[in-house]
PDB file of N, CA and C in Angstrom:
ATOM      1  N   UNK A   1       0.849  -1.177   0.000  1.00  0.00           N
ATOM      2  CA  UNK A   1       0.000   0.000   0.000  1.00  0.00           C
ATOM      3  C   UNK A   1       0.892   1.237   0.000  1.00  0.00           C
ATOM      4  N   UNK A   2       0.697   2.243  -0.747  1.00  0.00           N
ATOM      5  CA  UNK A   2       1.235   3.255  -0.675  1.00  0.00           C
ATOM      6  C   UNK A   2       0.024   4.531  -0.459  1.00  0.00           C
ATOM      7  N   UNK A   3       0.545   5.153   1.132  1.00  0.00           N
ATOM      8  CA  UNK A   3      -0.277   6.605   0.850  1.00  0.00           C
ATOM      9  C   UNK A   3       0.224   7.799   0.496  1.00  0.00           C
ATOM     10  N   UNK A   4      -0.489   8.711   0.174  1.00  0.00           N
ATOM     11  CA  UNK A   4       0.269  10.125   0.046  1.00  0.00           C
ATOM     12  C   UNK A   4      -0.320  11.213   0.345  1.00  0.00           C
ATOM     13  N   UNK A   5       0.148  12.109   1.092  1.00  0.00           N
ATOM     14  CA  UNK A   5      -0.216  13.319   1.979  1.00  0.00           C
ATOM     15  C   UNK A   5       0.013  14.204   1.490  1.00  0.00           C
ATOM     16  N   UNK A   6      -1.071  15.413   0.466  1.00  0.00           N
ATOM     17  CA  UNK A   6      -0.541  16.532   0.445  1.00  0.00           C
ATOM     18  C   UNK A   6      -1.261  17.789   1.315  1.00  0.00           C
ATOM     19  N   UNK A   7      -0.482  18.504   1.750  1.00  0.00           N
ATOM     20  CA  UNK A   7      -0.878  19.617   2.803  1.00  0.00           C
ATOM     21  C   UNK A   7      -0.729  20.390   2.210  1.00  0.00           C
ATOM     22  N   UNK A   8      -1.420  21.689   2.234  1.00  0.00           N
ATOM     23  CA  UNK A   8      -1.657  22.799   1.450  1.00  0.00           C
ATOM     24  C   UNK A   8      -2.238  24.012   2.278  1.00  0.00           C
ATOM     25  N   UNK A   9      -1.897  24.403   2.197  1.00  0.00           N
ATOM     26  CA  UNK A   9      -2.465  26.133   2.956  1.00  0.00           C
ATOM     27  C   UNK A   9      -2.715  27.087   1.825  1.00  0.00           C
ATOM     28  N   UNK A  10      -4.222  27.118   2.530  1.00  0.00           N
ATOM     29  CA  UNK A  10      -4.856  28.220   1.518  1.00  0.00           C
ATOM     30  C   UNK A  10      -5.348  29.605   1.468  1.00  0.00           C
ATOM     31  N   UNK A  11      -5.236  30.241   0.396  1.00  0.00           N
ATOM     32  CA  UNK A  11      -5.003  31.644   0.632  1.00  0.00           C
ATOM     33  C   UNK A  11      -6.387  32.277   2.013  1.00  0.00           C
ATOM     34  N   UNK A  12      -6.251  33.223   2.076  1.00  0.00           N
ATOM     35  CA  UNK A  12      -7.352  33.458   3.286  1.00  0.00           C
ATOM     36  C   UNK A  12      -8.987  33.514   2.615  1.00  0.00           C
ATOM     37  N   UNK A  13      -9.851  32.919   2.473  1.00  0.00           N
ATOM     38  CA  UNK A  13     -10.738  33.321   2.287  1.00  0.00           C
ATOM     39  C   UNK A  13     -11.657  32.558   0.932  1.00  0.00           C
ATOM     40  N   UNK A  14     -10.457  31.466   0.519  1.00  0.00           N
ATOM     41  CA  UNK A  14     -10.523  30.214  -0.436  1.00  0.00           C
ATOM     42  C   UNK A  14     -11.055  29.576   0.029  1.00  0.00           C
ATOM     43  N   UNK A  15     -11.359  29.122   1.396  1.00  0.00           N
ATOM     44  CA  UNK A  15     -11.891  27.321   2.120  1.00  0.00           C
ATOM     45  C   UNK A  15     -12.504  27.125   1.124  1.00  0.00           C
ATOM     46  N   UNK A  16     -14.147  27.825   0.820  1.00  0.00           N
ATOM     47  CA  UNK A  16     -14.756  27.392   0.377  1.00  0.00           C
ATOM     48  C   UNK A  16     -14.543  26.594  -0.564  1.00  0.00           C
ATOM     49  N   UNK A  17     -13.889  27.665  -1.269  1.00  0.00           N
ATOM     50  CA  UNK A  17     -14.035  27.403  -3.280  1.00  0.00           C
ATOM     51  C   UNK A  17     -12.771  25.792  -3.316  1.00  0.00           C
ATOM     52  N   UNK A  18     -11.421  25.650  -1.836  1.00  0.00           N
ATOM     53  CA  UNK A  18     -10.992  24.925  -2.157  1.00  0.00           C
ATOM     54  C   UNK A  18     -11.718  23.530  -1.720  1.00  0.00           C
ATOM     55  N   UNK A  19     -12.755  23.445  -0.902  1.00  0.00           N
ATOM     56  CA  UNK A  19     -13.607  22.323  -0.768  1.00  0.00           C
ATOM     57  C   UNK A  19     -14.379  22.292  -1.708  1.00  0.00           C
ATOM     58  N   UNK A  20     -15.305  22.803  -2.172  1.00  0.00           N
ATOM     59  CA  UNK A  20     -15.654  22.883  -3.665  1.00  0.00           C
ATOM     60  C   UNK A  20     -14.906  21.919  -4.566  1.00  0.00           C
ATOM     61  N   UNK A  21     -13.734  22.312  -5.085  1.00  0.00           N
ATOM     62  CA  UNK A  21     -13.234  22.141  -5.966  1.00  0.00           C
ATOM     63  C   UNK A  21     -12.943  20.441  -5.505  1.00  0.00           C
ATOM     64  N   UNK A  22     -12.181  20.110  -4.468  1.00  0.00           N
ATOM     65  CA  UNK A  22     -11.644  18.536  -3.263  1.00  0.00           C
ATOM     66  C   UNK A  22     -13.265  17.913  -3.986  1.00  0.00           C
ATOM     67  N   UNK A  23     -14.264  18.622  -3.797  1.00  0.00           N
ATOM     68  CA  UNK A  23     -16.170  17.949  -3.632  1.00  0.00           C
ATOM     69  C   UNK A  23     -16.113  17.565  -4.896  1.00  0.00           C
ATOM     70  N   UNK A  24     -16.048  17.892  -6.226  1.00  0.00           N
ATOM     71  CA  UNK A  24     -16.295  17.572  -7.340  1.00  0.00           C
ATOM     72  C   UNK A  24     -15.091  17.061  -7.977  1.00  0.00           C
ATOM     73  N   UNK A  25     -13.965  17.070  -7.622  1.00  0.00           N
ATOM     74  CA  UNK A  25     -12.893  15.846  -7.766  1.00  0.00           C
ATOM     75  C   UNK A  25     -12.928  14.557  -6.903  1.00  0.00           C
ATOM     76  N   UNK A  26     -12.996  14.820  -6.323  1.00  0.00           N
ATOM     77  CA  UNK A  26     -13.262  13.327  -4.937  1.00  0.00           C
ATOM     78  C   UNK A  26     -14.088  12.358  -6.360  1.00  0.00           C
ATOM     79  N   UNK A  27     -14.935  12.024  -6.085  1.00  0.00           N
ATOM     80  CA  UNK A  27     -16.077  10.860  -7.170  1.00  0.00           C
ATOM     81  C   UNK A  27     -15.038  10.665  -8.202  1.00  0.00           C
ATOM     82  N   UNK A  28     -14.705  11.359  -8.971  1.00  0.00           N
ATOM     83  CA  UNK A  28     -13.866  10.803  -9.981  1.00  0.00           C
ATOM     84  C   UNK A  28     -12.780  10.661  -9.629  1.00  0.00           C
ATOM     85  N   UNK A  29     -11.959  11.085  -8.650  1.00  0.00           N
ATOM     86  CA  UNK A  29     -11.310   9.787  -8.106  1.00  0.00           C
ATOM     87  C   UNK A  29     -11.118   8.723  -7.929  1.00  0.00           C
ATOM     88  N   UNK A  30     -12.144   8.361  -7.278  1.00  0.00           N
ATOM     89  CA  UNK A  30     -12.502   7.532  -6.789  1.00  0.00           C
ATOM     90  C   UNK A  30     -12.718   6.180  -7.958  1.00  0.00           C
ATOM     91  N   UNK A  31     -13.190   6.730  -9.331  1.00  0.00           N
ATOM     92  CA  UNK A  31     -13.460   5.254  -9.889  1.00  0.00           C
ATOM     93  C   UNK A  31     -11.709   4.907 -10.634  1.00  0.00           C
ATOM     94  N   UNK A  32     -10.736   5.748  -9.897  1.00  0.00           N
ATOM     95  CA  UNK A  32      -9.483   5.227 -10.454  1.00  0.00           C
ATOM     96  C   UNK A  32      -9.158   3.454  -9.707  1.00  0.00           C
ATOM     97  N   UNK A  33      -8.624   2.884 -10.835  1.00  0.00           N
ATOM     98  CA  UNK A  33      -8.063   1.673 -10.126  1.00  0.00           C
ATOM     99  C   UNK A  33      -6.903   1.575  -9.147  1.00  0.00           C
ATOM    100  N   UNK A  34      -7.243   1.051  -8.118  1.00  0.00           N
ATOM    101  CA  UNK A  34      -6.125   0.583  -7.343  1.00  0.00           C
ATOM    102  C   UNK A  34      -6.369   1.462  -5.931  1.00  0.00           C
ATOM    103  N   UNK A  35      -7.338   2.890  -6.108  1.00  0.00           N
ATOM    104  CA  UNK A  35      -7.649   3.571  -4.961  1.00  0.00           C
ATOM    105  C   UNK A  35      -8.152   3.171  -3.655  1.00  0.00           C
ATOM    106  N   UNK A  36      -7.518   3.077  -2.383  1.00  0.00           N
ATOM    107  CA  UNK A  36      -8.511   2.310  -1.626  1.00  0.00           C
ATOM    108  C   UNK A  36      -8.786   3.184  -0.454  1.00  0.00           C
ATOM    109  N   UNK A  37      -9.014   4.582  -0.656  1.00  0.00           N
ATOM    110  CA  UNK A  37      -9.622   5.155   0.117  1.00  0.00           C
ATOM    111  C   UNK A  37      -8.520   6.715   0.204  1.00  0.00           C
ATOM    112  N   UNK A  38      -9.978   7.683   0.577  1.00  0.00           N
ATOM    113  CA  UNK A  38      -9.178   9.164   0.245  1.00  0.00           C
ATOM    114  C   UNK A  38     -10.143   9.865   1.499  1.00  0.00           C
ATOM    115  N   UNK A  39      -9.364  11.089   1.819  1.00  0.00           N
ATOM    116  CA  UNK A  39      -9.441  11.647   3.054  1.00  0.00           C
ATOM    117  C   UNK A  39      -9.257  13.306   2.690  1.00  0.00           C
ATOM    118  N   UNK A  40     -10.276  14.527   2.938  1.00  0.00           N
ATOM    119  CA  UNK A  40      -9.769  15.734   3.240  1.00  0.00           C
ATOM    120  C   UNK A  40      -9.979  15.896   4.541  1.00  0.00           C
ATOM    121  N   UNK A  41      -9.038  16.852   4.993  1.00  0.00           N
ATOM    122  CA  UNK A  41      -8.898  16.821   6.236  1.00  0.00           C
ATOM    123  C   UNK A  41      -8.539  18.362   6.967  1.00  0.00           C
ATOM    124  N   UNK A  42      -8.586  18.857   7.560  1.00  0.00           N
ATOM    125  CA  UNK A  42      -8.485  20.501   8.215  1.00  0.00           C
ATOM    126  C   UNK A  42      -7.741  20.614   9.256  1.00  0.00           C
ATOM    127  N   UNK A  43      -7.013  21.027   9.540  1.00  0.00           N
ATOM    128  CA  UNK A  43      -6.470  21.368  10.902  1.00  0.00           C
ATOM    129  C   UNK A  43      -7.502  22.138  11.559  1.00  0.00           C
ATOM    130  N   UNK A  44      -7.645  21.912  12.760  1.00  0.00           N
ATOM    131  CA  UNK A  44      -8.216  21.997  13.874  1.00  0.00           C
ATOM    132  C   UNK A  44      -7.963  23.954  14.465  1.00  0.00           C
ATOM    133  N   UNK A  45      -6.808  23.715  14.310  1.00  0.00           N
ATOM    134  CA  UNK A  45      -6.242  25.155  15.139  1.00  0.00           C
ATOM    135  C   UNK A  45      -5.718  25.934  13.712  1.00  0.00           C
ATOM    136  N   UNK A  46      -5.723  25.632  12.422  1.00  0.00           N
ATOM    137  CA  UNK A  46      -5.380  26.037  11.208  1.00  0.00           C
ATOM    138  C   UNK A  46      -6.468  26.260  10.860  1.00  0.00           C
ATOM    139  N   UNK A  47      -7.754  26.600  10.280  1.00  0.00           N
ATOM    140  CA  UNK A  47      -8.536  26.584   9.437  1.00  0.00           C
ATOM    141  C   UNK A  47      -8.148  26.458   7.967  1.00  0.00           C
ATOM    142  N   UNK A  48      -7.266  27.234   7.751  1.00  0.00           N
ATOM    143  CA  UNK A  48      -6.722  27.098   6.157  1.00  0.00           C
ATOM    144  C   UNK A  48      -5.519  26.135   6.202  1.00  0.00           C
ATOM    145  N   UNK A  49      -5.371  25.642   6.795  1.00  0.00           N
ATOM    146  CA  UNK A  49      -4.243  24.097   6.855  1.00  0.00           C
ATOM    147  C   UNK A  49      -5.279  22.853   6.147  1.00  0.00           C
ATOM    148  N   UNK A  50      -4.749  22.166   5.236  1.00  0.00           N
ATOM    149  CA  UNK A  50      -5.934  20.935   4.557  1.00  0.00           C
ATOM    150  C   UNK A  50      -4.534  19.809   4.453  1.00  0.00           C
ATOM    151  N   UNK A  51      -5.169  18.642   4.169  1.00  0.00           N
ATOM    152  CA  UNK A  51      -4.191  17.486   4.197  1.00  0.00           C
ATOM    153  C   UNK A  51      -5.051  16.597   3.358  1.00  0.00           C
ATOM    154  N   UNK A  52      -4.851  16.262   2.206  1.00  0.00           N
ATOM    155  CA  UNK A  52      -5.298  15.484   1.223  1.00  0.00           C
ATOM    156  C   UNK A  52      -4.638  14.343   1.140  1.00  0.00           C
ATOM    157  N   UNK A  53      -5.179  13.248   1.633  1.00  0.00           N
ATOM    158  CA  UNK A  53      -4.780  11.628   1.937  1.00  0.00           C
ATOM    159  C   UNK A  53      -5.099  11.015   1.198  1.00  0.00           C
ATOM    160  N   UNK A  54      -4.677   9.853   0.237  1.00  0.00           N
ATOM    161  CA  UNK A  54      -5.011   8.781  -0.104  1.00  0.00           C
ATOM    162  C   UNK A  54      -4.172   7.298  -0.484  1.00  0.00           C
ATOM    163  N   UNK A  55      -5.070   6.527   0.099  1.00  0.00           N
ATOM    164  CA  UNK A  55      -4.127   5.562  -0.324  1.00  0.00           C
ATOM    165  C   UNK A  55      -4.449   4.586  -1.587  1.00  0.00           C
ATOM    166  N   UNK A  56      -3.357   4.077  -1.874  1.00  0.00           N
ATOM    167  CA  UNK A  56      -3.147   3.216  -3.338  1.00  0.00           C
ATOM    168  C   UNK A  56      -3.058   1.760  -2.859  1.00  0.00           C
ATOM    169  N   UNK A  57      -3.536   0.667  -4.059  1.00  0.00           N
ATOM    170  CA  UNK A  57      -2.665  -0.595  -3.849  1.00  0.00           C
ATOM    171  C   UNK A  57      -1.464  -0.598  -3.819  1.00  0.00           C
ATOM    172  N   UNK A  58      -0.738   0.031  -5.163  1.00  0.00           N
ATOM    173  CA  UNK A  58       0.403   0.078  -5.477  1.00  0.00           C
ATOM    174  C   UNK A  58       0.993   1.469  -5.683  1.00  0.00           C
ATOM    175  N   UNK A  59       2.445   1.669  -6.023  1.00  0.00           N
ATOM    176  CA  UNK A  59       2.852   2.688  -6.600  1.00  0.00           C
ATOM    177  C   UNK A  59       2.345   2.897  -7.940  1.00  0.00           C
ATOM    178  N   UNK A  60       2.385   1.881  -8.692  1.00  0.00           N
ATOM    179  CA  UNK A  60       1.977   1.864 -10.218  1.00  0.00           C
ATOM    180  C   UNK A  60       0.541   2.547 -10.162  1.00  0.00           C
ATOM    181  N   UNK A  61      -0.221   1.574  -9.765  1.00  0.00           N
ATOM    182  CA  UNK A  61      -1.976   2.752  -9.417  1.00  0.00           C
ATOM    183  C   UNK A  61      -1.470   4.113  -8.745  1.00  0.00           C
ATOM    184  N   UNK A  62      -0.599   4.763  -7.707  1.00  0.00           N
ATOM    185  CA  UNK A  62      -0.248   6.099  -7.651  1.00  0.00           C
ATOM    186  C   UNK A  62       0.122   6.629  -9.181  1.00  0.00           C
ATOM    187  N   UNK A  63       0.783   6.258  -9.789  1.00  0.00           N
ATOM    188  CA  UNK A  63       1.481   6.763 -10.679  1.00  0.00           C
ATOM    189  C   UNK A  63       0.958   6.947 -11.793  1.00  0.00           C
ATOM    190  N   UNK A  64       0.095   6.227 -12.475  1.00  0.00           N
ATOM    191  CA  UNK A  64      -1.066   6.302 -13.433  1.00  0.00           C
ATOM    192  C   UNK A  64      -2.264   7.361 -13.222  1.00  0.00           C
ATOM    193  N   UNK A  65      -2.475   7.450 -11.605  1.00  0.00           N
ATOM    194  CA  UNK A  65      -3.586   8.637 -11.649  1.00  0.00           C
ATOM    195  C   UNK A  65      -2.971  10.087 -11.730  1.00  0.00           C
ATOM    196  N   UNK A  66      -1.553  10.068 -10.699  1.00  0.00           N
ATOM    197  CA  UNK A  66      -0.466  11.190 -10.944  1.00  0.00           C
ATOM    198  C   UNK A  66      -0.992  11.550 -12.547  1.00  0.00           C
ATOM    199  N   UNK A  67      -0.701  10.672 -13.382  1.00  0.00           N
ATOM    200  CA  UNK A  67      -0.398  11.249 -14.502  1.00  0.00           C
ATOM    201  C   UNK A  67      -1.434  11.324 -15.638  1.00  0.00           C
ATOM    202  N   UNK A  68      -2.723  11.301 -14.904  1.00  0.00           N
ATOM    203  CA  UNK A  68      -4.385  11.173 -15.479  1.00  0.00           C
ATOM    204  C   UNK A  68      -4.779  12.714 -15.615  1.00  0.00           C
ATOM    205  N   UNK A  69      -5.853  13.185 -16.679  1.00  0.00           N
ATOM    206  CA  UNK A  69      -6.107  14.116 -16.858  1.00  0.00           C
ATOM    207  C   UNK A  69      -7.225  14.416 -15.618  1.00  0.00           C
ATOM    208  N   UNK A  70      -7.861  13.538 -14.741  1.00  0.00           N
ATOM    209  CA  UNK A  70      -8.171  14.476 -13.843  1.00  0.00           C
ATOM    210  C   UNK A  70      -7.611  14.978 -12.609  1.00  0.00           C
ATOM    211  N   UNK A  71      -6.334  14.017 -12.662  1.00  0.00           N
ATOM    212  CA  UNK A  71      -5.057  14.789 -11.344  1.00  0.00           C
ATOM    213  C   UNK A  71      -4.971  16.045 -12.417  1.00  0.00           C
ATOM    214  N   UNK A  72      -4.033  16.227 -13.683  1.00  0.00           N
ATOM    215  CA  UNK A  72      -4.012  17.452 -13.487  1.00  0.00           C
ATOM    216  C   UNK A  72      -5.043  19.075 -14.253  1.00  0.00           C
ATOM    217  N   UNK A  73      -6.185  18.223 -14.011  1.00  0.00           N
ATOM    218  CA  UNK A  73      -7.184  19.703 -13.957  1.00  0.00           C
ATOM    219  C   UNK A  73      -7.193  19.811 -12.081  1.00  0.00           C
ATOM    220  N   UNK A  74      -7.261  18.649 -11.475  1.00  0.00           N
ATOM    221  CA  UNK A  74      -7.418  18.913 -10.090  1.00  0.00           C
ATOM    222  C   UNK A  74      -6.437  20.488  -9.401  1.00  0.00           C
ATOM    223  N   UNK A  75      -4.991  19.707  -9.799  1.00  0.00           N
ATOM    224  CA  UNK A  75      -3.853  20.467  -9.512  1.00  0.00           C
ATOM    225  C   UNK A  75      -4.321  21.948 -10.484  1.00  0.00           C
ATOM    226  N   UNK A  76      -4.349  22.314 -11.263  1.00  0.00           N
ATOM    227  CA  UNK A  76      -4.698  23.361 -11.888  1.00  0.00           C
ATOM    228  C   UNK A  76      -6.090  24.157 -11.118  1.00  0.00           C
ATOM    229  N   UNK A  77      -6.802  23.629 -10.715  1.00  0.00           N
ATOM    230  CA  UNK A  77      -7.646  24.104 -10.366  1.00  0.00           C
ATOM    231  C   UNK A  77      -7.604  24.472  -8.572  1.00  0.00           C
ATOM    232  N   UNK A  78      -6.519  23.722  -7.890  1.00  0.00           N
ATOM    233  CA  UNK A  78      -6.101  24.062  -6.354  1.00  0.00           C
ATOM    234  C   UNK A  78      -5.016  25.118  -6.272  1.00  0.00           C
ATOM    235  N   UNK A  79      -4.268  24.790  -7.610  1.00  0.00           N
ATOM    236  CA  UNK A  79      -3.056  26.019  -7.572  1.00  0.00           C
ATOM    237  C   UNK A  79      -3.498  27.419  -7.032  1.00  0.00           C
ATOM    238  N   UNK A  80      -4.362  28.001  -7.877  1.00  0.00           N
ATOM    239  CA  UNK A  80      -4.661  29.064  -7.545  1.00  0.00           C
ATOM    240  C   UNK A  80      -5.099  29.827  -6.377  1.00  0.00           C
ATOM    241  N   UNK A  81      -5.785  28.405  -5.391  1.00  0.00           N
ATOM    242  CA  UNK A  81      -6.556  28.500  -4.321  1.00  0.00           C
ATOM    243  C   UNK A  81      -5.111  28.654  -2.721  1.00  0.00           C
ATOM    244  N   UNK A  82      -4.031  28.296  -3.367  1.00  0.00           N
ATOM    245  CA  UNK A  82      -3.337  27.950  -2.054  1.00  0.00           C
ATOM    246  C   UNK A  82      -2.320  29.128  -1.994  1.00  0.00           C
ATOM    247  N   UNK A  83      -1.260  29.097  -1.238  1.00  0.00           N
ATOM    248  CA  UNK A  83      -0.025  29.547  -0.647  1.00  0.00           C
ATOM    249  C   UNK A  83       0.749  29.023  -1.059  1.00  0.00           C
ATOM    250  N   UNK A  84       0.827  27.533  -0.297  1.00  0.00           N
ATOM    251  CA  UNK A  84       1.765  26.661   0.034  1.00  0.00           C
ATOM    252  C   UNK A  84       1.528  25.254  -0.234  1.00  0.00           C
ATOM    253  N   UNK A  85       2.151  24.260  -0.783  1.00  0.00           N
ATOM    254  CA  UNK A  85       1.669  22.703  -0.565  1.00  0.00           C
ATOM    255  C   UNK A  85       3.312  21.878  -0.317  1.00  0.00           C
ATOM    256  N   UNK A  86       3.035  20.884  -0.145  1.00  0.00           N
ATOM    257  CA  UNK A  86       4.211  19.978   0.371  1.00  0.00           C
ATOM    258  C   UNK A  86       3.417  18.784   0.313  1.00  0.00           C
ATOM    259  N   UNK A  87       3.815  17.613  -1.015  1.00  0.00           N
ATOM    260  CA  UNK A  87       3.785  16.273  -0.898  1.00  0.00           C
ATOM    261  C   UNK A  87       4.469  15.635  -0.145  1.00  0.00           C
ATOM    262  N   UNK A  88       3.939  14.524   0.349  1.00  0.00           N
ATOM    263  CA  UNK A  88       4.686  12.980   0.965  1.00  0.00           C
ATOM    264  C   UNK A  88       4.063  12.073   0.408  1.00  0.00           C
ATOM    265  N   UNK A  89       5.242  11.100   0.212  1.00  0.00           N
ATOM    266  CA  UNK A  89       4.346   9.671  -0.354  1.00  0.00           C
ATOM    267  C   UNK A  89       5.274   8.793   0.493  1.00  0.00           C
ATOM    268  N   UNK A  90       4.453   7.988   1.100  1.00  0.00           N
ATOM    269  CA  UNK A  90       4.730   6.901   2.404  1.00  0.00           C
ATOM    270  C   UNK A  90       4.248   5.230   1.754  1.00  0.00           C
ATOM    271  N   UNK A  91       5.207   4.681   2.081  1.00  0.00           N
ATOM    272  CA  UNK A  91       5.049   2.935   1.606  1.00  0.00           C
ATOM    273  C   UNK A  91       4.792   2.223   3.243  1.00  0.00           C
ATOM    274  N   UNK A  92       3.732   1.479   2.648  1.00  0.00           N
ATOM    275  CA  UNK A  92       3.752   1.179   4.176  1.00  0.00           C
ATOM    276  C   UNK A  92       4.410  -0.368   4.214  1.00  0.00           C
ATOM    277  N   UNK A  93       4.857  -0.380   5.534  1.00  0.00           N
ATOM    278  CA  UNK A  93       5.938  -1.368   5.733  1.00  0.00           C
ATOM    279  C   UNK A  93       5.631  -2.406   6.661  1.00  0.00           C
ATOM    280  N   UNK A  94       4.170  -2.280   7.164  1.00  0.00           N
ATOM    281  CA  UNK A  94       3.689  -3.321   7.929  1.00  0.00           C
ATOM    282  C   UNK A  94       3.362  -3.178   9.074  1.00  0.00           C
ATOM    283  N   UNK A  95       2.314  -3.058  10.020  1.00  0.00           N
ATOM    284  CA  UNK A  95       1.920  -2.974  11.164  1.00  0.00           C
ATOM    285  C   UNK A  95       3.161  -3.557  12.519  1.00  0.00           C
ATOM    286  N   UNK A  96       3.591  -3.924  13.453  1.00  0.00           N
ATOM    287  CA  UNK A  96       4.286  -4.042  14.079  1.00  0.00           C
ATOM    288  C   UNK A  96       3.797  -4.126  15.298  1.00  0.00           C
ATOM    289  N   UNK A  97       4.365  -5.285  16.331  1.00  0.00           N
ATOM    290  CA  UNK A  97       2.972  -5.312  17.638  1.00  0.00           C
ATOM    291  C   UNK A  97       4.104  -5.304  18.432  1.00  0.00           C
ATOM    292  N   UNK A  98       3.250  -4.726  19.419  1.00  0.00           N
ATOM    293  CA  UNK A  98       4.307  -4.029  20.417  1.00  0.00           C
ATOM    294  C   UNK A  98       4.748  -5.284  20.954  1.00  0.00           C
ATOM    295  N   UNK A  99       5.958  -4.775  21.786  1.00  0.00           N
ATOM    296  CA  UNK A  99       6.899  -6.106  22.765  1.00  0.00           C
ATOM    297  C   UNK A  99       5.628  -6.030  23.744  1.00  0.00           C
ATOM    298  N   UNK A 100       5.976  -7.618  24.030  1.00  0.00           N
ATOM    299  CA  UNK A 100       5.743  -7.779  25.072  1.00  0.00           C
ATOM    300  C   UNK A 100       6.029  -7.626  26.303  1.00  0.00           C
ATOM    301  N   UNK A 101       5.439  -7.039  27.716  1.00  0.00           N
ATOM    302  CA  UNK A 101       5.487  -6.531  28.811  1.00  0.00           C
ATOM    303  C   UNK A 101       6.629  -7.983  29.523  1.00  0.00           C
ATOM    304  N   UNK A 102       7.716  -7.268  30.008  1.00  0.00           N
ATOM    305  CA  UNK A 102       8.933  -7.651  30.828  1.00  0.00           C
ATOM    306  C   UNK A 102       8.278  -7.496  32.115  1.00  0.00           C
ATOM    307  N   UNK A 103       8.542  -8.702  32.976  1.00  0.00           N
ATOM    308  CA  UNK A 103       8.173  -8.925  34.414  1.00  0.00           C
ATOM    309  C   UNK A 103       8.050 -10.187  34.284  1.00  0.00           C
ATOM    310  N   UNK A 104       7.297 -10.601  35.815  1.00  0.00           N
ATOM    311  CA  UNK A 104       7.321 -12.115  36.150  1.00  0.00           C
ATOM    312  C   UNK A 104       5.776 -12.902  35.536  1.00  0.00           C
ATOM    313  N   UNK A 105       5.682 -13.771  34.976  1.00  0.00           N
ATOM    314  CA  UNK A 105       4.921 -14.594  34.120  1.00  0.00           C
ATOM    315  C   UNK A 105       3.891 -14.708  35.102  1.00  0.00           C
ATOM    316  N   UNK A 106       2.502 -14.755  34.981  1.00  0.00           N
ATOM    317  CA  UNK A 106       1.428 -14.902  36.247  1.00  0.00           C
ATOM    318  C   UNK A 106       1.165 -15.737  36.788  1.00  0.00           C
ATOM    319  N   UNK A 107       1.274 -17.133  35.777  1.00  0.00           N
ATOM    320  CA  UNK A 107       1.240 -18.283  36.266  1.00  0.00           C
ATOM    321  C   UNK A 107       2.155 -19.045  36.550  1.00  0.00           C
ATOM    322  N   UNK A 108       2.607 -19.697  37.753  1.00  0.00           N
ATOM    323  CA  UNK A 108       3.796 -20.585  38.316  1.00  0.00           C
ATOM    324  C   UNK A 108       3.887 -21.641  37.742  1.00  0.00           C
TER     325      UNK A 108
END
């Protein structure tokens, strides 16, 4: 699975138009292959702080929508709305369970 996080700060007074814009891209997203789930998201103490999540099966499904005509009307159409953005793209590497608790065993 690969996800990817982009954060974006938007100019003052955009929210709207940039949820708007997230509202009528989201669905067609969505019928891309390999998508298995997408997230907008707000900072709390930011109002204009957003974090656009989604994750992929693969890199290859990242990389095919990257390079789909509705990623870039999306991007064309957020440019204008922001400041600032900063991608991450994260591979995930597997859940991991915590150690087990050190001490004396309960039963003798």
């Amino acid at each position: 699975m690969v996800r990817t996080v982009l954060k974006m700060r938007v100019r003052e007074g955009c929210e709207g138009s940039f949820e708007d814009v997230w509202a009528e891209a989201a669905p067609k997203i969505k019928e891309y292959a390999g998508l298995l789930g997408q997230s907008l998201l707000r900072e709390k103490d930011q109002p204009r702080t957003y974090m656009i999540m989604a994750d992929w099966e693969t890199a290859a499904h990242l990389e095919a929508f990257e390079n789909s005509p509705v990623r870039q009307a999306l991007s064309a159409a957020l440019t204008p709305l922001r400041e600032a953005a900063q991608k991450t793209i994260l591979d995930d590497v597997g859940a991991r369970e915590p150690a087990a608790p050190q001490g004396r065993n309960s039963q003798s």
